[in-house]
C-alpha atoms as a PDB file:
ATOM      1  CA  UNK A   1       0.000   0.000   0.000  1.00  0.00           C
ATOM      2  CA  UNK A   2       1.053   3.256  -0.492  1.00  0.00           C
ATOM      3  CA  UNK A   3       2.324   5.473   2.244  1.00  0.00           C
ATOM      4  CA  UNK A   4       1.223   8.927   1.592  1.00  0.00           C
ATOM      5  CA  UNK A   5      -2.099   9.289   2.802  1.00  0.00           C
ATOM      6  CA  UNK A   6      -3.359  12.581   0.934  1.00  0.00           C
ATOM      7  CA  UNK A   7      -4.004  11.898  -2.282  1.00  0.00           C
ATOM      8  CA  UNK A   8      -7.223  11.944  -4.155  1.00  0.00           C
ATOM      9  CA  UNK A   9      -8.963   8.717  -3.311  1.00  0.00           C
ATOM     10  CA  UNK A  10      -8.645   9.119   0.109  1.00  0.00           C
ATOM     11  CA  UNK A  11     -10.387  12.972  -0.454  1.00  0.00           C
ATOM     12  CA  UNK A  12     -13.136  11.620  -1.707  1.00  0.00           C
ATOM     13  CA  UNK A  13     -13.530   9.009   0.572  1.00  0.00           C
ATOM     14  CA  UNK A  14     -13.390  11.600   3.239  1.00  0.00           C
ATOM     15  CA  UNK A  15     -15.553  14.114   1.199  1.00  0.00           C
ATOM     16  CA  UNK A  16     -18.722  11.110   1.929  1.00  0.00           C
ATOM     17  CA  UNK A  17     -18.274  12.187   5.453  1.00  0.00           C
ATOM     18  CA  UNK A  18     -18.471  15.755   4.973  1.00  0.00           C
ATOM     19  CA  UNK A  19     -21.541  15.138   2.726  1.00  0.00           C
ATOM     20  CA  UNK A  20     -23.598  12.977   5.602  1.00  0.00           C
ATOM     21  CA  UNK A  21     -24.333  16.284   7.880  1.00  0.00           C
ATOM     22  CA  UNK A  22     -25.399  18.255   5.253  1.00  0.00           C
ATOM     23  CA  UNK A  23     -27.651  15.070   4.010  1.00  0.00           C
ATOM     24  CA  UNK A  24     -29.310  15.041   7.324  1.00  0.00           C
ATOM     25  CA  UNK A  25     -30.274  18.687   7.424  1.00  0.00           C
ATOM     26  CA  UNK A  26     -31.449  18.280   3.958  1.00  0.00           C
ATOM     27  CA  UNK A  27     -33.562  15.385   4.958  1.00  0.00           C
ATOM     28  CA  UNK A  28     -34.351  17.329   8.391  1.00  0.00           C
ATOM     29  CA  UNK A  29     -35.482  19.968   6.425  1.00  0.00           C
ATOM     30  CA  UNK A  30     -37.688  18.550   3.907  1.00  0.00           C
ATOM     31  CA  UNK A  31     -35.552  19.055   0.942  1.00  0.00           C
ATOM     32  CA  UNK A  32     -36.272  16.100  -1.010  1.00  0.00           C
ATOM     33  CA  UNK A  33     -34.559  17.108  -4.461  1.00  0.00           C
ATOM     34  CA  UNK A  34     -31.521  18.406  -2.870  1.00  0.00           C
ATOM     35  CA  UNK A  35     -31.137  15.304  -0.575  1.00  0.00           C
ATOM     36  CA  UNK A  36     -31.308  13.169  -3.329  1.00  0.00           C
ATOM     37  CA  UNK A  37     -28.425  15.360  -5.649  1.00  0.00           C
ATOM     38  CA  UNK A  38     -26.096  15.150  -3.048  1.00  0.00           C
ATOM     39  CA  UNK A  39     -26.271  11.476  -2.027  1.00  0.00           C
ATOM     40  CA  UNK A  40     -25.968  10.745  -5.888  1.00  0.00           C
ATOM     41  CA  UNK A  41     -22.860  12.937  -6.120  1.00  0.00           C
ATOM     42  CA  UNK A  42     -22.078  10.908  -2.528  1.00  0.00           C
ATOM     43  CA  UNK A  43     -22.684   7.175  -4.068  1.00  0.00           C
ATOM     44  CA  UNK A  44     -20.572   8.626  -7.119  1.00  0.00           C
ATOM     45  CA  UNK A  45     -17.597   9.088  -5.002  1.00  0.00           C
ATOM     46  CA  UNK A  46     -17.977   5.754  -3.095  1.00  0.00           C
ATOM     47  CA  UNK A  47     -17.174   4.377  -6.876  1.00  0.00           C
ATOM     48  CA  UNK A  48     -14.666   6.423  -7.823  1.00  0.00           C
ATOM     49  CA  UNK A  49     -11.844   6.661  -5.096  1.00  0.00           C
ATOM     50  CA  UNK A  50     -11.986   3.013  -4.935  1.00  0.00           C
ATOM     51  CA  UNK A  51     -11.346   2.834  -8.662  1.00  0.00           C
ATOM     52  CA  UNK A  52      -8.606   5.622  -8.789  1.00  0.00           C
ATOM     53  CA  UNK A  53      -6.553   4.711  -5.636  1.00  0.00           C
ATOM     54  CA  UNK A  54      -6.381   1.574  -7.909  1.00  0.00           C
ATOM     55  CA  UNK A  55      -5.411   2.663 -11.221  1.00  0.00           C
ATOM     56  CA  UNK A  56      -3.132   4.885  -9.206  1.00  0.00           C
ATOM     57  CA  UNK A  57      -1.301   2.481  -6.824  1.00  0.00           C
ATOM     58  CA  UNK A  58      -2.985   4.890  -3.748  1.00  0.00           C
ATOM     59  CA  UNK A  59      -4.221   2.137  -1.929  1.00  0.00           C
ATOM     60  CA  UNK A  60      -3.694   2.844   1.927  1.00  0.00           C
ATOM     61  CA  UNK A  61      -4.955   1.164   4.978  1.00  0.00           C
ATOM     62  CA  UNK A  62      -6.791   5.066   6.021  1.00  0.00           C
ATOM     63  CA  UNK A  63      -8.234   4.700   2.584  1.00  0.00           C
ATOM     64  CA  UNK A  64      -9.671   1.483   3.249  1.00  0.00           C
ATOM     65  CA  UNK A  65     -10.852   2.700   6.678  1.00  0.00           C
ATOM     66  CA  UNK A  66     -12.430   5.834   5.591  1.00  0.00           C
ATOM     67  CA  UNK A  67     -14.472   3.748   2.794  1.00  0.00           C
ATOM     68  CA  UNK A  68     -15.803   1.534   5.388  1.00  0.00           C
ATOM     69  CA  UNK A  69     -16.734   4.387   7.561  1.00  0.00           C
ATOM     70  CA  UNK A  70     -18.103   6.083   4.762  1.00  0.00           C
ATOM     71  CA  UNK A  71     -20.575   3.456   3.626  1.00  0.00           C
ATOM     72  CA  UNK A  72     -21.627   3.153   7.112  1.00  0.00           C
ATOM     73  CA  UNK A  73     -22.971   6.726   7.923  1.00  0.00           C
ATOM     74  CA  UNK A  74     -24.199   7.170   4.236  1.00  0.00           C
ATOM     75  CA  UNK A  75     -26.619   4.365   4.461  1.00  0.00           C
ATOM     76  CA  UNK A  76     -27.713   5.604   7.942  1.00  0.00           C
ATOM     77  CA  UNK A  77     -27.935   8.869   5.866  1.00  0.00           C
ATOM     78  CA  UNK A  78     -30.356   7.360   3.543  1.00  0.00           C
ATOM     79  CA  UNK A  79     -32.490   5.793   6.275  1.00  0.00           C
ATOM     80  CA  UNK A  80     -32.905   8.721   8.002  1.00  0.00           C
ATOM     81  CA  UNK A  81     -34.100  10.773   4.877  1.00  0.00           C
ATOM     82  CA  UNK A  82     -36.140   7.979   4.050  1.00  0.00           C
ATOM     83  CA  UNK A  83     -37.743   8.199   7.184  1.00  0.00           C
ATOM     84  CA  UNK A  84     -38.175  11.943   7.174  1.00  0.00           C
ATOM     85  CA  UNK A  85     -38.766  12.567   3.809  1.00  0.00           C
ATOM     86  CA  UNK A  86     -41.380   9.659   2.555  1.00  0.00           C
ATOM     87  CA  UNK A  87     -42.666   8.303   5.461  1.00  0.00           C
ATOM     88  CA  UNK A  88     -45.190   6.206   4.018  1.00  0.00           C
ATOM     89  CA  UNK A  89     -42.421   3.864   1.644  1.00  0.00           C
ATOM     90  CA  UNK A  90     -40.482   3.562   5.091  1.00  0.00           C
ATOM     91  CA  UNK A  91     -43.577   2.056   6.733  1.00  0.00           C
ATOM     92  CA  UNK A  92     -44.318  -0.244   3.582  1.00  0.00           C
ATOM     93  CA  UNK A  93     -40.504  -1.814   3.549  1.00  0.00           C
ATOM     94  CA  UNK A  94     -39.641  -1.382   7.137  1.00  0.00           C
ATOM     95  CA  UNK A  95     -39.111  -4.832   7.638  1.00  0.00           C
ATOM     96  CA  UNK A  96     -36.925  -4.909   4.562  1.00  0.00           C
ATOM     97  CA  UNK A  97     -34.836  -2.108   6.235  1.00  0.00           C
ATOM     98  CA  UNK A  98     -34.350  -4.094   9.298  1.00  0.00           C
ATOM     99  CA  UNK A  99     -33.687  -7.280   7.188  1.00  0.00           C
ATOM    100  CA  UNK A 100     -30.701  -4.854   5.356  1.00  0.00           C
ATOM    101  CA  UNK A 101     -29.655  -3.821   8.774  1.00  0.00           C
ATOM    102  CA  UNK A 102     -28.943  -6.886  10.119  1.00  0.00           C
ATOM    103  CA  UNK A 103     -26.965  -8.435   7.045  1.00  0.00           C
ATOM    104  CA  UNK A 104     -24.784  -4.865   7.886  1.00  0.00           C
ATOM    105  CA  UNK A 105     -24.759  -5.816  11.962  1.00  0.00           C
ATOM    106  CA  UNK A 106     -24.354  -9.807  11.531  1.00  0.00           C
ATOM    107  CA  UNK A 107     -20.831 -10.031   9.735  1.00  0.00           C
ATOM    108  CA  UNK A 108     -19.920  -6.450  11.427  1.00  0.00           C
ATOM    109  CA  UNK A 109     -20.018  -7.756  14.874  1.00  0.00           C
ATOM    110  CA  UNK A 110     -18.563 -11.209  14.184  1.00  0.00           C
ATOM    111  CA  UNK A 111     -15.420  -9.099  12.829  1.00  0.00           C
ATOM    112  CA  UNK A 112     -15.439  -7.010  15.790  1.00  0.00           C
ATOM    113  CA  UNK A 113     -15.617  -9.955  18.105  1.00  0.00           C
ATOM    114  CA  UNK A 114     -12.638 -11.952  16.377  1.00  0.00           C
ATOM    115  CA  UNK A 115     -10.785  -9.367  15.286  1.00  0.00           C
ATOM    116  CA  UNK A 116     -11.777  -6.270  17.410  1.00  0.00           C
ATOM    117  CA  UNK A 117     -11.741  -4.197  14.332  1.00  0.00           C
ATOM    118  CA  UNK A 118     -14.330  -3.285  11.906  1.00  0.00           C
ATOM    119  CA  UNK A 119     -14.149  -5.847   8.502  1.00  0.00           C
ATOM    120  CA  UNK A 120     -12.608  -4.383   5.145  1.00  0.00           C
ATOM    121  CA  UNK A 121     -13.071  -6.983   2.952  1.00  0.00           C
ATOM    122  CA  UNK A 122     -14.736  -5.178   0.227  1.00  0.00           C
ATOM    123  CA  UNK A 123     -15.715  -8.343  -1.495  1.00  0.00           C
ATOM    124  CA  UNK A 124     -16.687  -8.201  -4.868  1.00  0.00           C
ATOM    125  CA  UNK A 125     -20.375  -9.462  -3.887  1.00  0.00           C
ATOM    126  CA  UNK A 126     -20.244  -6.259  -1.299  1.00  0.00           C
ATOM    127  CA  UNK A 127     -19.000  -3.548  -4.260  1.00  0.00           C
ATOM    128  CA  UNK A 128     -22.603  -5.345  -6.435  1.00  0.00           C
ATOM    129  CA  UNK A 129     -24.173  -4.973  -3.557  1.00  0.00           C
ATOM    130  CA  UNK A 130     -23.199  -1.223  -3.201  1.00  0.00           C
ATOM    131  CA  UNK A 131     -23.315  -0.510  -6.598  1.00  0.00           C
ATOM    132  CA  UNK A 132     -27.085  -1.761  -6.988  1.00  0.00           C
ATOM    133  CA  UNK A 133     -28.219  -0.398  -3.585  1.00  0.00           C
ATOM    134  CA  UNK A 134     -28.376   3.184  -5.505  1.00  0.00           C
ATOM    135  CA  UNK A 135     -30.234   2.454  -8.351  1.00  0.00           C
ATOM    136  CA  UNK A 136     -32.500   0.369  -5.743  1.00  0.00           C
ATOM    137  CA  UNK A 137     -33.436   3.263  -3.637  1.00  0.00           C
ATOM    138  CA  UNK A 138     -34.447   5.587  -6.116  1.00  0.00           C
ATOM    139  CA  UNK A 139     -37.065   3.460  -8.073  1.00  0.00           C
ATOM    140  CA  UNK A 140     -37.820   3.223  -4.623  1.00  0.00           C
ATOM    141  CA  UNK A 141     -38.485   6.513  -3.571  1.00  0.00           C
ATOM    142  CA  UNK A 142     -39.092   7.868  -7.410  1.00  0.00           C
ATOM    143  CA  UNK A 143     -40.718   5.410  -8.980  1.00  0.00           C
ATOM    144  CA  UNK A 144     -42.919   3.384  -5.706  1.00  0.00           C
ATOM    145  CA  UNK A 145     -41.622   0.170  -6.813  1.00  0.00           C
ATOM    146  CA  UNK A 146     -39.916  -2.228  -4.458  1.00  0.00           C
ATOM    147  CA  UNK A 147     -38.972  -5.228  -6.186  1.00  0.00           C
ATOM    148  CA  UNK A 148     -35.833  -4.353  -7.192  1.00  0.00           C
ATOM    149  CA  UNK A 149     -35.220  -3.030  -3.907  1.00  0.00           C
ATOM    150  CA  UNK A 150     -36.402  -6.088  -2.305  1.00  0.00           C
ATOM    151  CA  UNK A 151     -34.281  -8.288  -4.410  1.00  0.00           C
ATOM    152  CA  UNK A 152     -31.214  -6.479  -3.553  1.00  0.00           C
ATOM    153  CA  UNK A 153     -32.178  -6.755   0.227  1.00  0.00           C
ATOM    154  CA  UNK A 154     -31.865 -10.437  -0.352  1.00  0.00           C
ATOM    155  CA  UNK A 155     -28.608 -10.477  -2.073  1.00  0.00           C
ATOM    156  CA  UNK A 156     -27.549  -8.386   0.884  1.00  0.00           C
ATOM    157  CA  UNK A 157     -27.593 -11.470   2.583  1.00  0.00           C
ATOM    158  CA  UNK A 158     -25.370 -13.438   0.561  1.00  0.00           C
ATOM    159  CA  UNK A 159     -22.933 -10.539   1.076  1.00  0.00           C
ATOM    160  CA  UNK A 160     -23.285 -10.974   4.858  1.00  0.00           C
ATOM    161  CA  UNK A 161     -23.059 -14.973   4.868  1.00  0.00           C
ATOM    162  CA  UNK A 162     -20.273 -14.775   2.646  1.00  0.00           C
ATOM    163  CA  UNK A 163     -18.184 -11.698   4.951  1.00  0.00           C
ATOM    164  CA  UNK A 164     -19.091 -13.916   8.362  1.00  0.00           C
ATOM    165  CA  UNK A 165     -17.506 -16.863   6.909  1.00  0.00           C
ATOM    166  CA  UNK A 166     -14.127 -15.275   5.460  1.00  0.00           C
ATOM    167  CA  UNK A 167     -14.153 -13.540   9.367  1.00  0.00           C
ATOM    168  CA  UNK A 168     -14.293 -17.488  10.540  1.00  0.00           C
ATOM    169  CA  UNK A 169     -11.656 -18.330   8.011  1.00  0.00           C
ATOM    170  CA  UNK A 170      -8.861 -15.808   8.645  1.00  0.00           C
ATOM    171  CA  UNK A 171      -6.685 -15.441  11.513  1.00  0.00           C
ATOM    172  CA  UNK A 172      -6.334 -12.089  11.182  1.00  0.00           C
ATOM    173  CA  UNK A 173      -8.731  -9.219   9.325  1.00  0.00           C
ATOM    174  CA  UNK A 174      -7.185  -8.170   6.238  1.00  0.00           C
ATOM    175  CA  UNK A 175      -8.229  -5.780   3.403  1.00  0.00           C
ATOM    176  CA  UNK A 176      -9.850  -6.158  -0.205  1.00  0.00           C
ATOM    177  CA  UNK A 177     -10.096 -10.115   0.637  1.00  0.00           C
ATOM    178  CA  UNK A 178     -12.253 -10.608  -3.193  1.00  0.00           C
ATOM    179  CA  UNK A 179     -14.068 -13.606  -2.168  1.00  0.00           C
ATOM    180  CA  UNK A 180     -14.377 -16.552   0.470  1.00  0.00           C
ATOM    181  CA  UNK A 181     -12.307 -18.946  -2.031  1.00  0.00           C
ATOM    182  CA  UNK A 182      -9.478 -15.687  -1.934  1.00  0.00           C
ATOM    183  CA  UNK A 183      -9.878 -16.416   1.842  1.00  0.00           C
ATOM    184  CA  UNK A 184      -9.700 -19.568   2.211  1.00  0.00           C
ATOM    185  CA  UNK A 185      -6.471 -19.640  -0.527  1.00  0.00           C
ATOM    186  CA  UNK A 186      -4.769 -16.980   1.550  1.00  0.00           C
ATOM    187  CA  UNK A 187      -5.074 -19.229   4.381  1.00  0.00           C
ATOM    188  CA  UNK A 188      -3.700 -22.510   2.466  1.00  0.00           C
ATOM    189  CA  UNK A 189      -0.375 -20.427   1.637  1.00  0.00           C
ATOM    190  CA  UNK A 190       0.108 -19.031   4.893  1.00  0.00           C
ATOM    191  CA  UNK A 191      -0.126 -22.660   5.907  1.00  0.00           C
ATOM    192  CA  UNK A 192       2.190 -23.801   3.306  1.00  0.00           C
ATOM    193  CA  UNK A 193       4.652 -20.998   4.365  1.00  0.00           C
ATOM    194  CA  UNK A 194       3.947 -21.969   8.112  1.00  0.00           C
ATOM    195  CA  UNK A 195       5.527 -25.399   6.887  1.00  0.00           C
ATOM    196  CA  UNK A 196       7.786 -24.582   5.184  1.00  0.00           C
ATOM    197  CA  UNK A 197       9.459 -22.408   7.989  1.00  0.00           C
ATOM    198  CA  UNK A 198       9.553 -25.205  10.377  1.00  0.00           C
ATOM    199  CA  UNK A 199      10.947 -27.841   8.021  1.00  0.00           C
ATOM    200  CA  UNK A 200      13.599 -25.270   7.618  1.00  0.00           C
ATOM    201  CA  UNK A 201      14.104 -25.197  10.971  1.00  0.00           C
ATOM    202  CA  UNK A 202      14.120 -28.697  11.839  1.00  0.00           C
ATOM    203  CA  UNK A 203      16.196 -28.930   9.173  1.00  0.00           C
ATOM    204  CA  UNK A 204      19.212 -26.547  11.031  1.00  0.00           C
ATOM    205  CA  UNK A 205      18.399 -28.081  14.307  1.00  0.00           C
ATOM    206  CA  UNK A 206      19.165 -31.885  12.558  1.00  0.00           C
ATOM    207  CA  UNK A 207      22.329 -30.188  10.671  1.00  0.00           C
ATOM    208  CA  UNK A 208      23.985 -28.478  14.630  1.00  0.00           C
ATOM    209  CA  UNK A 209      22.920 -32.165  16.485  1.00  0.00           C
ATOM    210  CA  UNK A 210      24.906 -34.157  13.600  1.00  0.00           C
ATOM    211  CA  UNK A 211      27.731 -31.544  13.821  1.00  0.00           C
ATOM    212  CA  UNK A 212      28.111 -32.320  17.436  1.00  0.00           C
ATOM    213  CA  UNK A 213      27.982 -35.729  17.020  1.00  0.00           C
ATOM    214  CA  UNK A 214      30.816 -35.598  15.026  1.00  0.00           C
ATOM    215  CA  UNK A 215      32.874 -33.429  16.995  1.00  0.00           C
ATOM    216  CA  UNK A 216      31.940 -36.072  19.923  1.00  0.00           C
ATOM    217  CA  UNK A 217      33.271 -38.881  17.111  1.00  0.00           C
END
């Protein structure tokens, strides 16, 4: 990863923080079309720096962290101006709310309980997931349909399954872990390496013991 941490990526990831406060007073104060502007321009971002800190070998461990934290307050963002702004579509999917909220909390506080850190996988599953979220929300809120919505809820929990059981798999939490197999084939070469290292060693401890017994000869 790279070691400066101001660069563009990690501005934009930051700038999704900025943007939540100003989402809530939107939301607080009725502003429906500005609300829903900003939190495109927002969602635009959470594409982009990802994307760039890529293509521009930027990727940093704040990056990573700011991301995480960034998905987490914007989607409380959208809640909130859900429930302030149309009322009536938060009562219709509420349980589908609290059905996304727990794939969120599930595979969040397994990490937290393992690895007493918050989990920054970003699975590819988890970037669909993200990426179809927007587009899920707005024929939502424009457009009074929820089965799209709905369908992404449920491939939310896919996502979660899928983060809880790369948290079981790993010893430690790492970043951008693409899928469970990328988990569990992280784990067969630190194993292999694990191996490796003590052959090696057994290896120098047989060659001193046969030294000595030669110097004994």
């Amino acid at each position: 990863m790279a070691n400066s941490n101001f660069n563009i990526p990690n501005c934009l990831s930051a700038s999704r923080l900025v943007l939540v406060p100003v989402l809530l007073y939107l939301a607080y104060q009725g502003q429906s079309n500005p609300f829903l502007i900003l939190l495109a321009a927002s969602l635009l971002t959470d594409g982009l720096d990802g994307y760039l800190a890529r293509r521009w070998n930027q990727c940093s461990e704040l990056g990573v962290k700011l991301d995480s934290w960034g998905d987490l307050f914007t989607y409380g963002a959208m809640l909130f101006g859900l429930i302030l702004l149309w009322p009536e579509v938060f009562q219709r999917e509420k349980w589908f709310f609290l059905l996304g909220l727990g794939t969120y909390c599930v595979p969040t506080l397994s990490c937290l309980l393992k690895f007493h850190e918050l989990p920054r996988y970003h699975t590819w599953s988890a970037k669909l997931a993200a990426i179809l979220m927007a587009p899920a929300y707005y024929s939502l809120v424009l457009l009074d349909t929820s089965l799209f919505f709905r369908g992404v809820i449920f491939f939310h929990i896919w996502v979660a399954l899928e983060e809880v059981f790369i948290t079981f798999t790993l010893n430690k939490n790492h970043y951008n872990v693409p899928t469970l197999f990328h988990a569990r084939e992280m784990m067969r070469r630190q194993r292999y390496r694990f191996r490796e290292r003590r052959v090696k060693i057994q290896e120098r401890i047989g060659l001193k013991e046969r030294r000595k017994d030669w110097k004994n000869k």
